[in-house]
N, C-alpha and C. Protein backbone atom coordinates (compact mmCIF):
# COMPACT_ATOMS: atom_id res chain seq x y z
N UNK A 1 3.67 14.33 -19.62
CA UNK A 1 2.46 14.45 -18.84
C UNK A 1 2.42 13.28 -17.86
N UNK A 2 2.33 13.51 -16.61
CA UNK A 2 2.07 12.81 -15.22
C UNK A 2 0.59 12.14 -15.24
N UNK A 3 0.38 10.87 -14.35
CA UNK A 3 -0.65 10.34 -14.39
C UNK A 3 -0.17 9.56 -13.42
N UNK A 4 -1.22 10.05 -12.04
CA UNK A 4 -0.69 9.64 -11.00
C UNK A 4 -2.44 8.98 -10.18
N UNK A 5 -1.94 8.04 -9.54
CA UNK A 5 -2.90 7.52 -9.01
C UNK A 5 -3.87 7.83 -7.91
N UNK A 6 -4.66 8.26 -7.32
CA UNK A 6 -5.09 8.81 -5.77
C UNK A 6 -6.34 8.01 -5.28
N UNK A 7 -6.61 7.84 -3.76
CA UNK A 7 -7.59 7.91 -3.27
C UNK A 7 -8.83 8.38 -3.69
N UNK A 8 -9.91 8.14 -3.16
CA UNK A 8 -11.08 9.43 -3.45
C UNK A 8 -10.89 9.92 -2.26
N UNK A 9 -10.63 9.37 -1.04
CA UNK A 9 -10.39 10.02 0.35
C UNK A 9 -9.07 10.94 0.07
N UNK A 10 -8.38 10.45 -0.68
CA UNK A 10 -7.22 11.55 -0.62
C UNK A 10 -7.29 12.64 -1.40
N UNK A 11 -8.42 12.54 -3.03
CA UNK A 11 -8.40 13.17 -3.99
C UNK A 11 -9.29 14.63 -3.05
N UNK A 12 -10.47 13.86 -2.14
CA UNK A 12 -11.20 14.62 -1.34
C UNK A 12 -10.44 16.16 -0.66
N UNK A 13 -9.63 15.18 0.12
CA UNK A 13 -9.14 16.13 1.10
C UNK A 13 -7.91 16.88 0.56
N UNK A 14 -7.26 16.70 -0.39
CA UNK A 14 -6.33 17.85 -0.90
C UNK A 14 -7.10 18.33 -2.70
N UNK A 15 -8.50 18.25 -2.40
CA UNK A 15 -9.19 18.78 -3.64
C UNK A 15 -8.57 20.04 -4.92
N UNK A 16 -8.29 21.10 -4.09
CA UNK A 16 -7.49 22.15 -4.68
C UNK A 16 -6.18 22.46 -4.57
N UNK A 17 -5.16 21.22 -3.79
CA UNK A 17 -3.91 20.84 -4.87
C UNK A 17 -3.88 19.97 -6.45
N UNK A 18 -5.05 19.14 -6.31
CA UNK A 18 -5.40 18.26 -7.38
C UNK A 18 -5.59 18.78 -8.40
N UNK A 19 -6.61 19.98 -8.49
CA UNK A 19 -6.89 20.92 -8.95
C UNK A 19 -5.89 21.59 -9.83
N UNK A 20 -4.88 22.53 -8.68
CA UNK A 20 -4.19 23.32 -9.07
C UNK A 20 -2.82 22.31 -10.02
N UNK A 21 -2.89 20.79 -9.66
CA UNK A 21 -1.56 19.99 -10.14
C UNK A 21 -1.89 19.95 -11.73
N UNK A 22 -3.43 19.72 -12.01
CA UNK A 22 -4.10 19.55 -12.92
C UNK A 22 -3.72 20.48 -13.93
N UNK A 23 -4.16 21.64 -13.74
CA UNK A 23 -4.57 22.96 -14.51
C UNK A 23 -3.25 23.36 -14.91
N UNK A 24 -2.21 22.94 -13.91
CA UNK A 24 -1.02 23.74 -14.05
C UNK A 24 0.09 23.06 -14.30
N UNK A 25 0.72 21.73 -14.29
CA UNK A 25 1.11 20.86 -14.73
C UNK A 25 0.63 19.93 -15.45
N UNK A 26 -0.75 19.74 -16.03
CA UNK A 26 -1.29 18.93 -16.80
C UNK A 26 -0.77 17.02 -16.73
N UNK A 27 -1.25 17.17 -15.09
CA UNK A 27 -1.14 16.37 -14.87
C UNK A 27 -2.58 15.19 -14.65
N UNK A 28 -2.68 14.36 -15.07
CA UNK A 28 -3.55 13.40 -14.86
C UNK A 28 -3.74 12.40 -13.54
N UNK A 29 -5.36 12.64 -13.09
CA UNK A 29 -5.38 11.71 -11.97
C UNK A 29 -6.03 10.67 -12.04
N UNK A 30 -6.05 9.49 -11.69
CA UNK A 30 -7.14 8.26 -11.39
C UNK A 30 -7.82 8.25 -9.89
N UNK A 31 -8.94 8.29 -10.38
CA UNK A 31 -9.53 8.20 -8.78
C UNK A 31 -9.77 7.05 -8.55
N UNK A 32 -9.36 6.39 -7.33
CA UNK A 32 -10.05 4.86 -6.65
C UNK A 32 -10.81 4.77 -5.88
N UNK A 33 -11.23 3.84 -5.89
CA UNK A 33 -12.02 3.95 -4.58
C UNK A 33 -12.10 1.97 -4.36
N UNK A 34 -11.54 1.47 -3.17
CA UNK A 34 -11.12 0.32 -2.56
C UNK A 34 -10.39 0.31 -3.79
N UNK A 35 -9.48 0.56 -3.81
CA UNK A 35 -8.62 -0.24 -5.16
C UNK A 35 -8.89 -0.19 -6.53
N UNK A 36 -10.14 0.72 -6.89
CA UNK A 36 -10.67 0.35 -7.98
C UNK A 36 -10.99 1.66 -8.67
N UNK A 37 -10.55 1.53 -10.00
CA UNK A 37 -10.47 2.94 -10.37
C UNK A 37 -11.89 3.52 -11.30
N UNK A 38 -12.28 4.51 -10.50
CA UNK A 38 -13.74 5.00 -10.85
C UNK A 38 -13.75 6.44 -11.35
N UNK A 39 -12.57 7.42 -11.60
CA UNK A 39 -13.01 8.80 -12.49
C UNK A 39 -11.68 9.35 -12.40
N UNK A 40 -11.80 9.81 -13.74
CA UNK A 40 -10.70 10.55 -14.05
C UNK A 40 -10.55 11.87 -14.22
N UNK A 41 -9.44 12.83 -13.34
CA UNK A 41 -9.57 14.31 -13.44
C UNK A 41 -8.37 14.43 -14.46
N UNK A 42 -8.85 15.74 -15.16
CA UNK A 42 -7.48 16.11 -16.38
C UNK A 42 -8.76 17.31 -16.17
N UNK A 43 -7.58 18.61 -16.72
CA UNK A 43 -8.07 20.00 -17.49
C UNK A 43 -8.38 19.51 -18.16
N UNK A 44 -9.49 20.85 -18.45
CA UNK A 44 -10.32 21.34 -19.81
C UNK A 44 -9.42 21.11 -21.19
N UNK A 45 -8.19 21.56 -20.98
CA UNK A 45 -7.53 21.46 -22.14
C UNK A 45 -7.06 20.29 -22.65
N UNK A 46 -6.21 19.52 -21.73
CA UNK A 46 -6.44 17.85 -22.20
C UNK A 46 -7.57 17.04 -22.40
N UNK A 47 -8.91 17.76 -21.38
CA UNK A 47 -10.25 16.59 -22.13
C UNK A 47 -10.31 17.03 -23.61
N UNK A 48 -9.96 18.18 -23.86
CA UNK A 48 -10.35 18.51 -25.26
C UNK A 48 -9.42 18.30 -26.20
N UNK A 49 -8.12 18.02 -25.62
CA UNK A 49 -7.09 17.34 -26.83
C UNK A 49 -7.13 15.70 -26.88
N UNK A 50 -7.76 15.33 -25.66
CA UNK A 50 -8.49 13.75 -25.95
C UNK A 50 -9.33 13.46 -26.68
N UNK A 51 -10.33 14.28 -26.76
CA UNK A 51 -11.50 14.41 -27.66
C UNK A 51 -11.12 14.47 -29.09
N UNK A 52 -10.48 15.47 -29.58
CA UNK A 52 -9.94 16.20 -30.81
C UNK A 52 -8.51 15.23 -31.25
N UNK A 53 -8.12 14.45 -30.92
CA UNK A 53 -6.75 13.74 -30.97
C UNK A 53 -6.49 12.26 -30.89
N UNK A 54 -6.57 11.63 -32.35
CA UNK A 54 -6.89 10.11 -32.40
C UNK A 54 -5.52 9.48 -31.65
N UNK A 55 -4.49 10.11 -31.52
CA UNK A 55 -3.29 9.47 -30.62
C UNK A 55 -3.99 9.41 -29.33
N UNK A 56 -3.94 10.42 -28.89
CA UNK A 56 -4.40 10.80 -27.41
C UNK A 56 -5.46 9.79 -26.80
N UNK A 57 -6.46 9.64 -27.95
CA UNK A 57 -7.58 8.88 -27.66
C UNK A 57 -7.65 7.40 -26.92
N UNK A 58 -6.08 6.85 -28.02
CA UNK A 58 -5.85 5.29 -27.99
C UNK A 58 -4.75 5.29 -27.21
N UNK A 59 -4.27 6.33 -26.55
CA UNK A 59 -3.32 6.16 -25.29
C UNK A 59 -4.51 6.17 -24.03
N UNK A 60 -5.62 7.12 -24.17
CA UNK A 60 -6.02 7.20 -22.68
C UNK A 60 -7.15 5.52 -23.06
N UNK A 61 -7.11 4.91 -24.12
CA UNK A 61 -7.72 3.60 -23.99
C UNK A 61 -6.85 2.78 -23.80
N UNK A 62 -5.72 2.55 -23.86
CA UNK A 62 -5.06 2.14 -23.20
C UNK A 62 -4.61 1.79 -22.30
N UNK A 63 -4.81 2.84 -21.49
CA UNK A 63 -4.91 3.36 -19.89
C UNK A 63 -6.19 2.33 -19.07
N UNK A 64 -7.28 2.76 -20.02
CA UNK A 64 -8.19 2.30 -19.18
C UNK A 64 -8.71 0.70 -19.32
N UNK A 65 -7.63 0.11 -20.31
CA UNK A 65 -7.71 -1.30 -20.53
C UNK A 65 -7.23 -1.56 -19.63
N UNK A 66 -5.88 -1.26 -19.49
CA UNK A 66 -4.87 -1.32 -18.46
C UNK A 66 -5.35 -1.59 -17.04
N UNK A 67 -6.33 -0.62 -16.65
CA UNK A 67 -6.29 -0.59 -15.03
C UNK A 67 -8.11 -1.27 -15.18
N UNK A 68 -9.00 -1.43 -16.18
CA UNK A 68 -9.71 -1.72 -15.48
C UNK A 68 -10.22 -3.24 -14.78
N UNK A 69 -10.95 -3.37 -14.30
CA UNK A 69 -11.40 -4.76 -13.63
C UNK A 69 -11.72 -6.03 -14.88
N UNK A 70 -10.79 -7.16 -14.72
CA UNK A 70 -11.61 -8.17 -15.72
C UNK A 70 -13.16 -8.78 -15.27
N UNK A 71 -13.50 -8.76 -14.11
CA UNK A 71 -14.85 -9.33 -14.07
C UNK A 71 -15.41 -8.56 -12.25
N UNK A 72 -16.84 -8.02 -12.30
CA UNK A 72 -17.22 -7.07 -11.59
C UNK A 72 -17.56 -7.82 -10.29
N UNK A 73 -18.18 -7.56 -9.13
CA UNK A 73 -18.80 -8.23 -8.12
C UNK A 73 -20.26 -8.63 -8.77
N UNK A 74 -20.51 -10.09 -8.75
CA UNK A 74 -22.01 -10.52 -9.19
C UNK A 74 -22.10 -10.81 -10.51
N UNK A 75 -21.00 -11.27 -11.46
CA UNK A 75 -21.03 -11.21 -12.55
C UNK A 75 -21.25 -12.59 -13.28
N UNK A 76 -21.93 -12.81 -13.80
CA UNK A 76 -22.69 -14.33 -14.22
C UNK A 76 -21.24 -15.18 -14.77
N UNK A 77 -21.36 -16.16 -14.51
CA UNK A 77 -19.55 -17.00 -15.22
C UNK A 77 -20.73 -18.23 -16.01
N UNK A 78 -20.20 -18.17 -17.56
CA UNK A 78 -20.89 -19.54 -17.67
C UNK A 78 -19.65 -20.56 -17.73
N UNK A 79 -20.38 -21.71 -16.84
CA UNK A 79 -19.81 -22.94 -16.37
C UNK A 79 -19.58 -23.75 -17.19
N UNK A 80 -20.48 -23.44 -18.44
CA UNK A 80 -20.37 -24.63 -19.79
C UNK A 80 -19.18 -24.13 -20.70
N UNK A 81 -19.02 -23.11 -20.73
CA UNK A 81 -17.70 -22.83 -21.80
C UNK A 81 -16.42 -23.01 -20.84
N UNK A 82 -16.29 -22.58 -19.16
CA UNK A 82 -15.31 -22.70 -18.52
C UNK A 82 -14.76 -23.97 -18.19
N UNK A 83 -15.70 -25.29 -18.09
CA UNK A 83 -15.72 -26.53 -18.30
C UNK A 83 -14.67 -27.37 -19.38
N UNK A 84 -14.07 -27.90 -18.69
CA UNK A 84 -13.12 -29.13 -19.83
C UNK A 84 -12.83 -30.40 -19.42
């Protein structure tokens, strides 16, 4: 199974190849947006073998350890523990 990265501008404009890559190769997408990954498309049938499937589960957490952001825009830093 594929897990390929896209645009939202790109996921946009080729919507129903994404679609059809999805459904029919069970392939997985990440959507970004500036660099930053905000939703994930998979078929019906893989959300539901994610759901139903403790492997599956701790691979797609994996995934999303993997790519997501360590600290957001505006995010409080305390200065007293970062301090030495």
């Amino acid at each position: 199974m594929a897990i390929k990265s896209v645009s939202s501008t790109e996921a946009q404009n080729n919507f129903g190849q994404v679609i059809d890559d999805v459904t029919q190769n069970h392939t997985r997408y990440i959507v970004e947006r500036r660099g930053t990954p905000k939703a994930v498309i998979l078929s019906f049938d893989d959300f539901a073998k994610v759901l139903n499937d403790a492997k599956e589960r701790q691979e797609m957490g994996s995934i999303i350890r993997e790519l997501q952001p360590e600290y957001g825009v505006g995010q409080v830093v305390n200065l007293k523990t970062r301090a030495k």
